[in-house]
Protein backbone atom coordinates (compact mmCIF):
# COMPACT_ATOMS: atom_id res chain seq x y z
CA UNK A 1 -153.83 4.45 33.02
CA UNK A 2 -151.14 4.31 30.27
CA UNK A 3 -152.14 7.65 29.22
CA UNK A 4 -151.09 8.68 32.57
CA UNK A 5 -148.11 6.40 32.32
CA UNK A 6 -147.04 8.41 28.80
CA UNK A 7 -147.79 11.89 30.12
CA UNK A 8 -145.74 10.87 33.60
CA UNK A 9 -142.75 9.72 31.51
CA UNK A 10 -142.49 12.77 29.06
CA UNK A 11 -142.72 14.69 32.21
CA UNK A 12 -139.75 13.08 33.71
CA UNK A 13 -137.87 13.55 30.20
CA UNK A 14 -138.22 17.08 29.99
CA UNK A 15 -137.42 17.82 33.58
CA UNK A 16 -134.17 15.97 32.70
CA UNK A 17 -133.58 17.55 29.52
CA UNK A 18 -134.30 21.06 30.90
CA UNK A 19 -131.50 20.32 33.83
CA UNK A 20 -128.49 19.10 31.27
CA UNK A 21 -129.53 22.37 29.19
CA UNK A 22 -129.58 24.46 32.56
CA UNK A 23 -125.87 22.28 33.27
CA UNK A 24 -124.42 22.97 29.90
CA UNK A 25 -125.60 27.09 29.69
CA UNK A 26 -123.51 27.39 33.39
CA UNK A 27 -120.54 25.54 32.44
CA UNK A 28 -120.30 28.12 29.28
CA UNK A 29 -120.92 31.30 31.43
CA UNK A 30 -118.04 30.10 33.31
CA UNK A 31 -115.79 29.77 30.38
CA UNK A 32 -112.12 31.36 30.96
CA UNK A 33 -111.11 34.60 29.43
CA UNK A 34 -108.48 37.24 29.80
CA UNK A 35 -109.29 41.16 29.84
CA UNK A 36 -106.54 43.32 29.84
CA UNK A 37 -106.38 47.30 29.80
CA UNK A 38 -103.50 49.78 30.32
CA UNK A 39 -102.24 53.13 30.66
CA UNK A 40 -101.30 54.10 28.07
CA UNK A 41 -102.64 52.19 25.44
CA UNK A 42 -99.96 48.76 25.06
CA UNK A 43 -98.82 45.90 23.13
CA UNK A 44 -100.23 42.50 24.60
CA UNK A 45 -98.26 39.18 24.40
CA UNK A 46 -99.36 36.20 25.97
CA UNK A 47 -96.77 33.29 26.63
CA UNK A 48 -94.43 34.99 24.15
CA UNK A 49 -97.50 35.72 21.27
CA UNK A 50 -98.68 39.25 20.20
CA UNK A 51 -102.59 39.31 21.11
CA UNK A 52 -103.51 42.79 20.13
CA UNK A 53 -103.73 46.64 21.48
CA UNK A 54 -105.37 47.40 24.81
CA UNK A 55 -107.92 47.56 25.81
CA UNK A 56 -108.14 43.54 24.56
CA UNK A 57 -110.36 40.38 25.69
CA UNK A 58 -109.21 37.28 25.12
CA UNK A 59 -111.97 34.52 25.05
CA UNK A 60 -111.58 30.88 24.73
CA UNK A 61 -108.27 30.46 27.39
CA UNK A 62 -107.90 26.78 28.69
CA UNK A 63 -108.02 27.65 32.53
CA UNK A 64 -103.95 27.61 33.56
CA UNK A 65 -101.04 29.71 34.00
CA UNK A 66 -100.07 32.17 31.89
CA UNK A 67 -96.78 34.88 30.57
CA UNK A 68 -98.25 38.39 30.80
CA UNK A 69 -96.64 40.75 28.46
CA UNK A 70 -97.27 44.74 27.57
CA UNK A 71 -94.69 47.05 25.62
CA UNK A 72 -95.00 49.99 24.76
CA UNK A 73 -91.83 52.20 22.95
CA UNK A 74 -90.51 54.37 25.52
CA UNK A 75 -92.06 52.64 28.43
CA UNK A 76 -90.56 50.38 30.67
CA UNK A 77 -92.48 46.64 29.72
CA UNK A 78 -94.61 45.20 32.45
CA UNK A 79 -94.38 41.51 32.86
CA UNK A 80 -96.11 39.40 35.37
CA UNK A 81 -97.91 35.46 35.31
CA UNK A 82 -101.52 35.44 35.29
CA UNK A 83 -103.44 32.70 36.70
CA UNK A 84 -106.74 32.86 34.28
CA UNK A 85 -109.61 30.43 35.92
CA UNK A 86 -112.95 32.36 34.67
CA UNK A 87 -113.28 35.69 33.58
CA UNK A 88 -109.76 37.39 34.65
CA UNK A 89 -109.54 41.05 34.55
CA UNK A 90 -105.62 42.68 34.82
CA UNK A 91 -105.32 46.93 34.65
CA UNK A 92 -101.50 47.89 34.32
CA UNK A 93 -99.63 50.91 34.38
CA UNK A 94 -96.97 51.78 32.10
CA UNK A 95 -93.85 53.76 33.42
CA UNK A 96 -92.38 56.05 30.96
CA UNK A 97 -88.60 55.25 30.62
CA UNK A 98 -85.52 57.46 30.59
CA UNK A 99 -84.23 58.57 27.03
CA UNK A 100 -80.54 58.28 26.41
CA UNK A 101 -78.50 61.14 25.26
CA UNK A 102 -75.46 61.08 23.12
CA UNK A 103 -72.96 63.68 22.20
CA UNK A 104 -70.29 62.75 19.66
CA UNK A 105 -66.99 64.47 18.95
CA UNK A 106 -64.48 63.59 16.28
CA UNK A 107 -60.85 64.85 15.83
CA UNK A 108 -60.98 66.59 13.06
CA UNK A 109 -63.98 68.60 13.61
CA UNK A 110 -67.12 68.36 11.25
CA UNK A 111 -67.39 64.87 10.26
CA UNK A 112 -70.83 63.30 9.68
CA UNK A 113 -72.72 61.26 12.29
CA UNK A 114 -74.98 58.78 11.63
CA UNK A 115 -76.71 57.02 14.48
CA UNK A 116 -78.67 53.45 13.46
CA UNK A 117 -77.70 54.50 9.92
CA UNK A 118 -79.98 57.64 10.25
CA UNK A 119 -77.27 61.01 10.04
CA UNK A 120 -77.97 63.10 12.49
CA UNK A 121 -75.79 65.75 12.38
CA UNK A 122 -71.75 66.79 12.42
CA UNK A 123 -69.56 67.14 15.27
CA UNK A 124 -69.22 68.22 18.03
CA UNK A 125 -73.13 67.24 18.18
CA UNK A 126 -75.66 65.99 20.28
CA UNK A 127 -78.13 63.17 19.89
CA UNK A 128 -81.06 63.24 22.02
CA UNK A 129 -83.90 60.81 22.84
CA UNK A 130 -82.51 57.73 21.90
CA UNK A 131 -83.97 54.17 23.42
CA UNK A 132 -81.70 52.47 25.80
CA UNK A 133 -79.72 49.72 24.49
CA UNK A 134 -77.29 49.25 22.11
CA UNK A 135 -77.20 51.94 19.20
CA UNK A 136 -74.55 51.48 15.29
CA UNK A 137 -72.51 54.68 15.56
CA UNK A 138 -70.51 55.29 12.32
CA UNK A 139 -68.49 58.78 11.70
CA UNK A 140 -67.06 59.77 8.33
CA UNK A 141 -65.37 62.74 6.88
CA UNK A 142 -64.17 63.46 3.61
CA UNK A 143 -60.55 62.01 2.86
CA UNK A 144 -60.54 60.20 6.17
CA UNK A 145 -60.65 56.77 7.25
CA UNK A 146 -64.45 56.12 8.83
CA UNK A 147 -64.85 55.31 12.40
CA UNK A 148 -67.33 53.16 13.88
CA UNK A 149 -68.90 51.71 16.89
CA UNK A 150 -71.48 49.86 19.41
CA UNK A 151 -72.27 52.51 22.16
CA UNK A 152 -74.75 50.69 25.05
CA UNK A 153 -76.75 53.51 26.52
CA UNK A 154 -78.55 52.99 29.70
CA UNK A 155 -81.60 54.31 31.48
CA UNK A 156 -81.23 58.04 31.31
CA UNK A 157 -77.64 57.60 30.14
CA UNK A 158 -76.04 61.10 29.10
CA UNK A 159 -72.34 59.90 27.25
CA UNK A 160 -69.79 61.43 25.09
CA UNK A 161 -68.17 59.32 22.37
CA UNK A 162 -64.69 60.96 20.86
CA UNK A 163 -63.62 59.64 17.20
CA UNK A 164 -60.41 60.17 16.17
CA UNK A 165 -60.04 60.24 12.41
CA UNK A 166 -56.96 59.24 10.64
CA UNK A 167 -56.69 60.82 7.29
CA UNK A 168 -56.03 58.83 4.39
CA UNK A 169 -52.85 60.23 2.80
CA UNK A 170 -51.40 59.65 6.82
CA UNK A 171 -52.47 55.61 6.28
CA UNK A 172 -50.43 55.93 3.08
CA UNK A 173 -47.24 57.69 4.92
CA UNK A 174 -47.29 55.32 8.03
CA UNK A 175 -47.33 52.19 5.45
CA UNK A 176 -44.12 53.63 3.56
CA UNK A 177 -42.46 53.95 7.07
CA UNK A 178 -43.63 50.60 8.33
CA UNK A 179 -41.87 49.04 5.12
CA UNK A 180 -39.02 51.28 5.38
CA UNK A 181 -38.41 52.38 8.96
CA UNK A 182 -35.24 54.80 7.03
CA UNK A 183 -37.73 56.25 4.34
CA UNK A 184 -36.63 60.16 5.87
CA UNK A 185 -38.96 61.49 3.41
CA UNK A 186 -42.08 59.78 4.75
CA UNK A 187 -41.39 60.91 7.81
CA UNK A 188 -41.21 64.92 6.23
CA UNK A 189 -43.96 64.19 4.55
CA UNK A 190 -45.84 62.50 7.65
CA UNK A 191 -44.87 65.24 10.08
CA UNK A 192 -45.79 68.14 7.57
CA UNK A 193 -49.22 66.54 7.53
CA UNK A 194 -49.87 66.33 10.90
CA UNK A 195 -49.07 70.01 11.24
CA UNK A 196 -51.37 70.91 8.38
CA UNK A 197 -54.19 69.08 10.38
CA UNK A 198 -53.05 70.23 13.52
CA UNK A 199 -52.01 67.10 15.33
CA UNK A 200 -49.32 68.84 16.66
CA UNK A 201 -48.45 66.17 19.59
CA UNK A 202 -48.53 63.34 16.57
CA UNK A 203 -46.23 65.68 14.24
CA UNK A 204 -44.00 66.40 17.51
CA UNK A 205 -43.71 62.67 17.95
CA UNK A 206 -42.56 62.11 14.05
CA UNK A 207 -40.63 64.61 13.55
CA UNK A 208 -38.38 62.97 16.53
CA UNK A 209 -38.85 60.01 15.36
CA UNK A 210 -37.23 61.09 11.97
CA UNK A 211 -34.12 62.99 14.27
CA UNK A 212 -33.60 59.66 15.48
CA UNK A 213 -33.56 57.67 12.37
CA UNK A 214 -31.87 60.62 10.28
CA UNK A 215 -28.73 60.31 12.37
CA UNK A 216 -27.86 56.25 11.95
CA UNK A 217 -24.70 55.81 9.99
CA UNK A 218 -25.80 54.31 6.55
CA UNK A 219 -24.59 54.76 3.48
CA UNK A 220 -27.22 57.25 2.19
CA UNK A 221 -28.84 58.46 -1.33
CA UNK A 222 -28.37 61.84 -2.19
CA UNK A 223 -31.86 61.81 -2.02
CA UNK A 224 -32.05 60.73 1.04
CA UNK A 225 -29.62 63.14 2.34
CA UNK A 226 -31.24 65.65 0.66
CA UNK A 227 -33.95 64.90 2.94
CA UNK A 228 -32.13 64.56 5.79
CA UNK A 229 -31.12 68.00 5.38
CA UNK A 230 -34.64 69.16 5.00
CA UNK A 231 -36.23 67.27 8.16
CA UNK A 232 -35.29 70.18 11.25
CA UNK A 233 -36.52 72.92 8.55
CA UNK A 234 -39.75 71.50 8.35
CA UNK A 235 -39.58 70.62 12.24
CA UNK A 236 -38.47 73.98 12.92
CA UNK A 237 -39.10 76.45 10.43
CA UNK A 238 -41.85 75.64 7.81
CA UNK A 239 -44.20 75.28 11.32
CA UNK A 240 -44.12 78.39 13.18
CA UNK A 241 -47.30 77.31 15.45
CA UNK A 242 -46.33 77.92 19.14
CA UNK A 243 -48.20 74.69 20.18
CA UNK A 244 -46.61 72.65 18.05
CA UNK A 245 -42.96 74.28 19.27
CA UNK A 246 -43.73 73.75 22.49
CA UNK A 247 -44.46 70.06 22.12
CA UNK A 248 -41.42 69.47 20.09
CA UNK A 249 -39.38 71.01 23.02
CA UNK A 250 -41.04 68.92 25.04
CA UNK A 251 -40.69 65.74 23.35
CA UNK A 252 -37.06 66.27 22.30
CA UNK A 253 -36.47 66.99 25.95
CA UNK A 254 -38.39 63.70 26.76
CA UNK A 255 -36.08 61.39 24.16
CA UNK A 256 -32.53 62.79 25.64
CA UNK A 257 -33.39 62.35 29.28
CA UNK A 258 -34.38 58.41 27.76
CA UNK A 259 -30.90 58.90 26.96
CA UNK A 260 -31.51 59.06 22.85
CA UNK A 261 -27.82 60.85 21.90
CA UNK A 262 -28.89 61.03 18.12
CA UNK A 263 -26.81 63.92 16.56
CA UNK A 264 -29.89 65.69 14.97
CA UNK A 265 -32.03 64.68 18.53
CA UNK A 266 -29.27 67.16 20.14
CA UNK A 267 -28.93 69.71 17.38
CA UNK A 268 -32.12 70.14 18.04
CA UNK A 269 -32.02 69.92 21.60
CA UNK A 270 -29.30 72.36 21.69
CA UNK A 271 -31.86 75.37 19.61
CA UNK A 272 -34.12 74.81 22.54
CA UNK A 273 -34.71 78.57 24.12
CA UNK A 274 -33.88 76.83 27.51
CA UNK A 275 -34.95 79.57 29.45
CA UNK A 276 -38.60 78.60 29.34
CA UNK A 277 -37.65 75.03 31.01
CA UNK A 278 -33.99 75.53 33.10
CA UNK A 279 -35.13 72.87 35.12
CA UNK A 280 -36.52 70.31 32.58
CA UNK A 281 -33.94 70.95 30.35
CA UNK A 282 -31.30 70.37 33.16
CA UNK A 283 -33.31 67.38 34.09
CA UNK A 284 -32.62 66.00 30.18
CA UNK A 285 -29.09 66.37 30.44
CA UNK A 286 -28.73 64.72 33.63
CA UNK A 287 -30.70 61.79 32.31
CA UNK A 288 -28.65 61.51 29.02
CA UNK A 289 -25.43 61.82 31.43
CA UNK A 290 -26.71 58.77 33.36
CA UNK A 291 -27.07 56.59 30.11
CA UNK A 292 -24.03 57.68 28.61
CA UNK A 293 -21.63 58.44 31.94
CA UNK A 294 -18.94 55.97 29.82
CA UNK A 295 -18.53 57.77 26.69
CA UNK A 296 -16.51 60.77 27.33
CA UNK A 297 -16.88 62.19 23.82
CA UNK A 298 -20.70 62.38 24.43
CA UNK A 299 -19.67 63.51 28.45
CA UNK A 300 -17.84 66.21 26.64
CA UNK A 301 -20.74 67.56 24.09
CA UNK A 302 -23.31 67.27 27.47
CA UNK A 303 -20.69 69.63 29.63
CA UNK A 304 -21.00 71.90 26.71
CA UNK A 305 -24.76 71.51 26.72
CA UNK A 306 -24.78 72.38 30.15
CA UNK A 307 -22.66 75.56 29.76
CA UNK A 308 -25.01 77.00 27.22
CA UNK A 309 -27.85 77.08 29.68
CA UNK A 310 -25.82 78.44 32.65
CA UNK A 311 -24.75 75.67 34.64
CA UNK A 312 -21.10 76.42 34.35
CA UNK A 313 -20.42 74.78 37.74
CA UNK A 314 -21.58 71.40 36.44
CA UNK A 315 -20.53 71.85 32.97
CA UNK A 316 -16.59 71.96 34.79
CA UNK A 317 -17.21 69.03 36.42
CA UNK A 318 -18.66 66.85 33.61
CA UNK A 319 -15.61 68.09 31.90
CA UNK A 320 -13.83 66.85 34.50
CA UNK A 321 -15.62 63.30 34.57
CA UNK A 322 -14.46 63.13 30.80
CA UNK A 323 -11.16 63.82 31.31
CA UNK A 324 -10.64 61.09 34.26
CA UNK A 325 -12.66 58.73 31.45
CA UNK A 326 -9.87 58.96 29.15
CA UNK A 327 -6.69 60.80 30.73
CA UNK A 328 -4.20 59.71 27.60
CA UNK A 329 -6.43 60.39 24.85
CA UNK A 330 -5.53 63.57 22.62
CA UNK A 331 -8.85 64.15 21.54
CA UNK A 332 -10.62 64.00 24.49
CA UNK A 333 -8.31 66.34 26.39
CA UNK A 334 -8.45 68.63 23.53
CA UNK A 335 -11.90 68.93 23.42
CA UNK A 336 -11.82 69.04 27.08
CA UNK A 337 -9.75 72.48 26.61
CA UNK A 338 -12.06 73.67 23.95
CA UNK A 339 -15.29 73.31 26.88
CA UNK A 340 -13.56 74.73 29.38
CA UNK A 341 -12.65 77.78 27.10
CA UNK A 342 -16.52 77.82 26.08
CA UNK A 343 -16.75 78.01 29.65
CA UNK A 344 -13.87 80.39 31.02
CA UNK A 345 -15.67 82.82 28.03
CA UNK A 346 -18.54 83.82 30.38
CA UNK A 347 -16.23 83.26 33.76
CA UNK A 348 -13.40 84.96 33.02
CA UNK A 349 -12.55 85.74 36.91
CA UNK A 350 -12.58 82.03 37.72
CA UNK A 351 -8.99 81.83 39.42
CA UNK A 352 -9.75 77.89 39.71
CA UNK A 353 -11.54 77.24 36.43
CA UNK A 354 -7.82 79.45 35.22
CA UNK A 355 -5.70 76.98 37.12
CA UNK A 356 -7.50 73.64 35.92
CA UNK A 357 -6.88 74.61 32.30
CA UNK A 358 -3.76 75.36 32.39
CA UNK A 359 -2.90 72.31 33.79
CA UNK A 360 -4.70 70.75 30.74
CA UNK A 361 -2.86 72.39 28.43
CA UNK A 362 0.12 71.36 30.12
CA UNK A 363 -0.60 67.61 30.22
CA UNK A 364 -2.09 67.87 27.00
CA UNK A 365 1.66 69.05 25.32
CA UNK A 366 3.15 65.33 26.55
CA UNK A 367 0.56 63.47 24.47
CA UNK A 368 1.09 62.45 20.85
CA UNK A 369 -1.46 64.30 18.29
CA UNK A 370 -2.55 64.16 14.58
CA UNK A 371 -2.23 67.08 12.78
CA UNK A 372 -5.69 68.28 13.33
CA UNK A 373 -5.36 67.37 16.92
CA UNK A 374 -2.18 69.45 16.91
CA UNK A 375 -3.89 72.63 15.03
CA UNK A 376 -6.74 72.64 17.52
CA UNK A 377 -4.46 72.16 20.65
CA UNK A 378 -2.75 75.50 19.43
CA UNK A 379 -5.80 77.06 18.71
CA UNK A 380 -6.92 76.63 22.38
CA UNK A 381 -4.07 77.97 23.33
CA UNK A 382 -4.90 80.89 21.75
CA UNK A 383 -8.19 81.27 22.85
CA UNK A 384 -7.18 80.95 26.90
CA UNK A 385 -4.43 83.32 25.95
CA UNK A 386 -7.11 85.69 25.28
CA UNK A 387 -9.10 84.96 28.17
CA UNK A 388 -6.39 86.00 30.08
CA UNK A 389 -5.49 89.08 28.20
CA UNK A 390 -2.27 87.91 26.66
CA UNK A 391 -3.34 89.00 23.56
CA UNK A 392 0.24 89.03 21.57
CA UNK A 393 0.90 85.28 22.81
CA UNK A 394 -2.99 84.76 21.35
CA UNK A 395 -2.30 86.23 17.75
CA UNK A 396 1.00 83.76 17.53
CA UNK A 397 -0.81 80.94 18.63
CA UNK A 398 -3.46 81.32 16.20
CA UNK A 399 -1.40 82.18 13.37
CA UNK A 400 0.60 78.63 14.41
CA UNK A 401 -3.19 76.84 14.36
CA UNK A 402 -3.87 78.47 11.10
CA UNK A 403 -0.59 77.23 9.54
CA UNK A 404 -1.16 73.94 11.25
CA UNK A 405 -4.39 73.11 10.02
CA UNK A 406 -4.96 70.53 7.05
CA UNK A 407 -8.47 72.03 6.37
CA UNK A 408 -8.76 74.99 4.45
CA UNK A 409 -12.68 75.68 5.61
CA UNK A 410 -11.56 75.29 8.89
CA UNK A 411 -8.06 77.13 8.55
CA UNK A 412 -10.48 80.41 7.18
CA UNK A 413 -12.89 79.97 10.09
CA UNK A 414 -10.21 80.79 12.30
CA UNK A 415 -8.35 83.34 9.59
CA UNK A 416 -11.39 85.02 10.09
CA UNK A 417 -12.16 84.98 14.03
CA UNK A 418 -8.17 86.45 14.11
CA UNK A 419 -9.13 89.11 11.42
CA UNK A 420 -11.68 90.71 13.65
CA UNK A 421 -9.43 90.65 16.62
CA UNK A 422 -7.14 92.94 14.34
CA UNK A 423 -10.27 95.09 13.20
CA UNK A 424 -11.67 95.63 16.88
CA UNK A 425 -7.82 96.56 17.59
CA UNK A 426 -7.55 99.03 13.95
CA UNK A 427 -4.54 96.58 13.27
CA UNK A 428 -6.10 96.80 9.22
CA UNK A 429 -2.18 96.44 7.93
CA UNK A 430 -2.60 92.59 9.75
CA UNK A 431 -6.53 93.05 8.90
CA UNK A 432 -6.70 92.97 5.40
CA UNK A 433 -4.04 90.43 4.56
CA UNK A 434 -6.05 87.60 6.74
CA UNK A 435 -9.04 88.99 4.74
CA UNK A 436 -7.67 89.01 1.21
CA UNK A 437 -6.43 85.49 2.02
CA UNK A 438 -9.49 83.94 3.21
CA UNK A 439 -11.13 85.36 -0.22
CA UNK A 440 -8.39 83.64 -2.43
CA UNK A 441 -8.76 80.51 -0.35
CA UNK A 442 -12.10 80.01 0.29
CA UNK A 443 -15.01 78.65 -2.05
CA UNK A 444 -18.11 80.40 -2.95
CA UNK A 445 -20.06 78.53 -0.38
CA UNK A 446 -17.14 79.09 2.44
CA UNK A 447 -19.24 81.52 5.10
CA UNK A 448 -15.76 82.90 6.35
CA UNK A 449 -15.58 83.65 2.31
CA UNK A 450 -19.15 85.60 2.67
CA UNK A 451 -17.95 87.66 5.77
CA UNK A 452 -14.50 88.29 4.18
CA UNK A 453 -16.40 89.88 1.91
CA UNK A 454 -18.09 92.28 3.34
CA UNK A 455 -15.29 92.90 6.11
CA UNK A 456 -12.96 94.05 3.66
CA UNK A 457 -14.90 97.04 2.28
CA UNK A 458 -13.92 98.57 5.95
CA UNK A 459 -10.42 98.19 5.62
CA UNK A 460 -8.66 100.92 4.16
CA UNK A 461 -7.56 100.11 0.29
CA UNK A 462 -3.56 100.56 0.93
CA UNK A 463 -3.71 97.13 3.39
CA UNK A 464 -6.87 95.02 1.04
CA UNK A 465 -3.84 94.11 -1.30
CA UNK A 466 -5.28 94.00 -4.03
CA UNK A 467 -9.20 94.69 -4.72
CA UNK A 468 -10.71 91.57 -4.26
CA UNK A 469 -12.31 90.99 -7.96
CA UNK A 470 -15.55 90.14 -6.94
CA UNK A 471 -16.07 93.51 -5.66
C-alpha cells in the first residue's frame, strides 16, 4: 500500500510539473516582438532610437504603444504608432520625394558658388538635386565683398537667387563719401568705377549726386576745384556707353523735375539732346518751375531752358512770370531782354513777341543800373536791333556795350560777335580793327583771342593794322 501511495504521489508531481513547463513554454511563444520591412530598404527608429536597416525584428518589446519611424534620404519619412501585443508585423512604402533646384546669379558675372560649403559651380549656374530644407549659400569673386545666405527650398522647389556683389575698392569710395559728403573726388572716382564694372544706373546715380554737391557755395581747394572741373568730363565724356547716357539723361531729368536747381545738375541738363524725350524733358522743367515759381532769376534760366527745346510759346510766358516777380529790378528785366532775344532769334516774324520787348527795353531805360547792368542793357539793344534789321542802329549799340563794359573777356566776346557781322557784310576796314584789338586785349586763354586769330588771316593786310606778332 505505501508503495502505491509513493508511485500515486510522484504521479501527481509530474503531471504538475509537466503543466507549469507546458504554462511557461506558451507564455514565451507569446512573447512581443516587432518585424518591420520596407520598400526600399529604410532606417528604423523606435520611440525616437535608431534600431537598424530593414528588413529588422525586434525581439524582447514590453507589450505597449510604440513611435514608428523609417527614413530614408530622398524619401518622404513614414511615421505612424504601433500597438505591439505579440508578434507584430508592419510593411511600409517609401515615397520618393521631390528634389529642389537652384539657379544662382550674381552681378558681376562669374563668381564662385558654393552650396553647403561644397562649390558647385560659377554664375549664372544651376544646382540640381538638392534635399528640401534649408541649404548655406555663399558667393565670392575676386576683389569683391562675399555674399551669403539661408535659401529654404521646398518639395520640388525650382528658385533663382540673385547676388549682387559690391566690389571692394567701391566699399572704400562710399566710406570716403560717408565721412566727407563734399569729397568731389570720391565721387569721380566712385562713378568712374561703376562705369568700368558696368553699373551704369549706380554710376548715373553718383555722378548726380556729385552735380549736386559740386555746385554748393564753399570755399573750395584748388584741388577740389580741380575736381569739380573734372566731374561732367568723366560723366560725359570719358564714358561714351549709350546705356549709361541714357540713364544719366534720365536721372538728371528725374532730380530737376524734384526741383534740384544745382548749377552743374542744369549744365548738364541743358547738353541733354532733348529731342529723344520733348515730353519728359518738358515735364522736368515744369516740375523745377513749380518748386522754384518765386525765384525769378531761376524763372528766367528755365524760360531759356524751355526755348532751347522749342517751346518758345511757354518760354515767353515764363519770361513773363519773371518779369511780374520782380518789375523794378535791373537785372531781372535785363536778363528778361536777353531771353526774349534768345527767343525772337528763331521767331523773328513774331509781331507780339516784337511789341513785348520793346516795351521792355523801354521800361528797362527808367531803372537805375550798374555798369555791367548798363553794358548788357545796350548790348540787347543791339541784338533786337538786329532782329529787326536795323543793322546801323545795331553796330552803335554794340560799339556803346563794348565801351561800356568793365570786363575785358566779356568786352572781346562781343568785339568779336560785331567783327563777324562786319566780315559777313566785307566791312574788313571795321573788320580788322575789332580783330587786331581783341588780339592786343585778350589773354592767351581768351577764346575770342583764339578766333581772332584765325579770323584775321581773311582780312586783307591794308585793314589787320599791323601783323599780329604771333602770326
Amino acid at each position: 500500500m505505501r508503495t502505491g501511495a509513493y508511485v500515486f504521489t510522484f504521479l501527481v508531481a509530474a503531471a504538475a510539473a509537466g503543466l507549469l513547463v507546458a504554462t511557461q513554454t506558451g507564455r514565451l511563444g507569446a512573447q512581443p516582438s516587432l518585424t518591420v520591412t520596407s520598400q526600399p530598404r529604410a532606417s528604423v527608429y523606435l520611440n525616437g532610437r535608431y534600431q537598424g536597416l530593414t528588413p529588422l525584428k525586434i525581439d524582447n518589446l514590453p507589450a505597449g504603444a510604440y513611435a514608428l519611424r523609417c527614413t530614408r534620404e530622398g524619401h518622404r519619412a513614414h511615421v505612424e504608432q504601433v500597438s505591439v501585443q505579440g508578434p507584430t508585423t508592419r510593411e511600409v512604402a517609401l515615397d520618393p520625394v521631390a528634389r529642389a533646384r537652384l539657379t544662382v546669379q550674381s552681378r558681376p558675372e562669374a563668381a564662385s558658388v558654393y552650396v553647403d560649403g561644397t562649390l558647385r559651380g560659377r554664375t549664372p549656374c544651376t544646382v540640381e538635386d538638392l534635399a528640401p530644407g534649408t541649404h548655406h549659400v555663399e558667393v565670392l569673386k575676386a576683389n569683391h565683398v562675399a555674399q551669403a545666405r539661408a535659401v529654404d527650398l521646398g518639395h520640388g522647389a525650382d528658385r533663382t537667387e540673385s547676388f549682387v556683389l559690391e566690389h571692394r575698392q567701391k566699399q572704400a569710395y562710399r566710406a570716403r563719401i560717408e565721412r566727407d559728403p563734399y569729397d568731389i573726388a570720391a565721387y569721380n572716382d566712385l562713378g568712374e568705377l561703376l562705369c568700368v564694372l558696368e553699373r551704369f544706373e549706380d554710376a548715373a546715380e553718383v555722378f548726380v549726386q556729385g552735380y549736386i554737391r559740386a555746385s554748393a557755395s564753399r570755399d573750395w581747394s584748388a584741388t577740389q576745384r580741380y575736381n569739380i572741373q573734372r566731374l561732367p568730363a568723366g560723366a560725359r565724356r570719358m564714358h561714351q556707353d549709350p546705356d549709361f547716357q541714357r540713364l544719366l539723361d534720365r536721372k538728371v531729368m528725374a532730380a530737376v523735375r524734384e526741383g534740384e536747381d544745382a548749377h552743374l545738375l542744369l549744365a548738364d541738363f541743358g547738353r541733354i539732346e532733348w529731342r529723344r524725350y520733348t515730353e519728359t524733358y518738358r515735364t522736368a522743367l515744369e516740375g523745377l518751375l513749380s518748386h522754384h515759381s518765386k525765384n525769378p532769376s531761376l524763372v528766367l534760366r528755365i524760360a531759356g531752358l524751355f526755348g532751347r527745346c522749342h517751346a518758345f510759346d511757354r518760354a515767353a510766358a515764363v519770361v513773363d512770370q519773371a518779369v511780374a516777380l520782380a518789375p523794378r529790378n535791373a537785372h531781372v528785366r535785363v536778363e528778361a531782354i536777353r531771353e526774349l532775344n534768345d527767343i525772337l532769334s528763331n521767331r523773328r516774324q513774331d509781331a507780339v513777341l516784337a511789341g513785348r520787348q520793346r516795351r521792355y527795353i523801354q521800361e528797362t531805360a527808367d531803372l537805375s543800373k550798374n555798369r555791367d547792368q548798363n553794358a548788357r542793357y545796350l548790348y540787347e539793344q543791339a541784338r533786337f536791333a538786329y532782329v529787326e534789321e536795323r543793322d546801323q542802329e545795331g553796330h552803335d549799340l554794340m560799339h556803346r556795350a563794348i565801351d561800356a563794359h568793365p570786363n575785358d573777356r566779356t568786352a572781346n566776346a562781343w568785339r568779336l560777335d560785331l567783327a563777324q557781322r562786319y566780315l559777313r557784310d566785307k566791312d574788313y576796314a571795321h573788320a580788322g580793327p575789332l580783330l587786331r584789338e581783341i588780339l592786343d586785349k585778350g589773354d592767351r586763354r581768351d577764346p575770342a583771342r583764339r578766333q581772332a586769330a584765325r579770323l584775321i588771316r581773311s582780312v586783307p593786310k591794308q585793314h589787320r593794322n599791323p601783323q599780329p606778332a604771333d602770326e
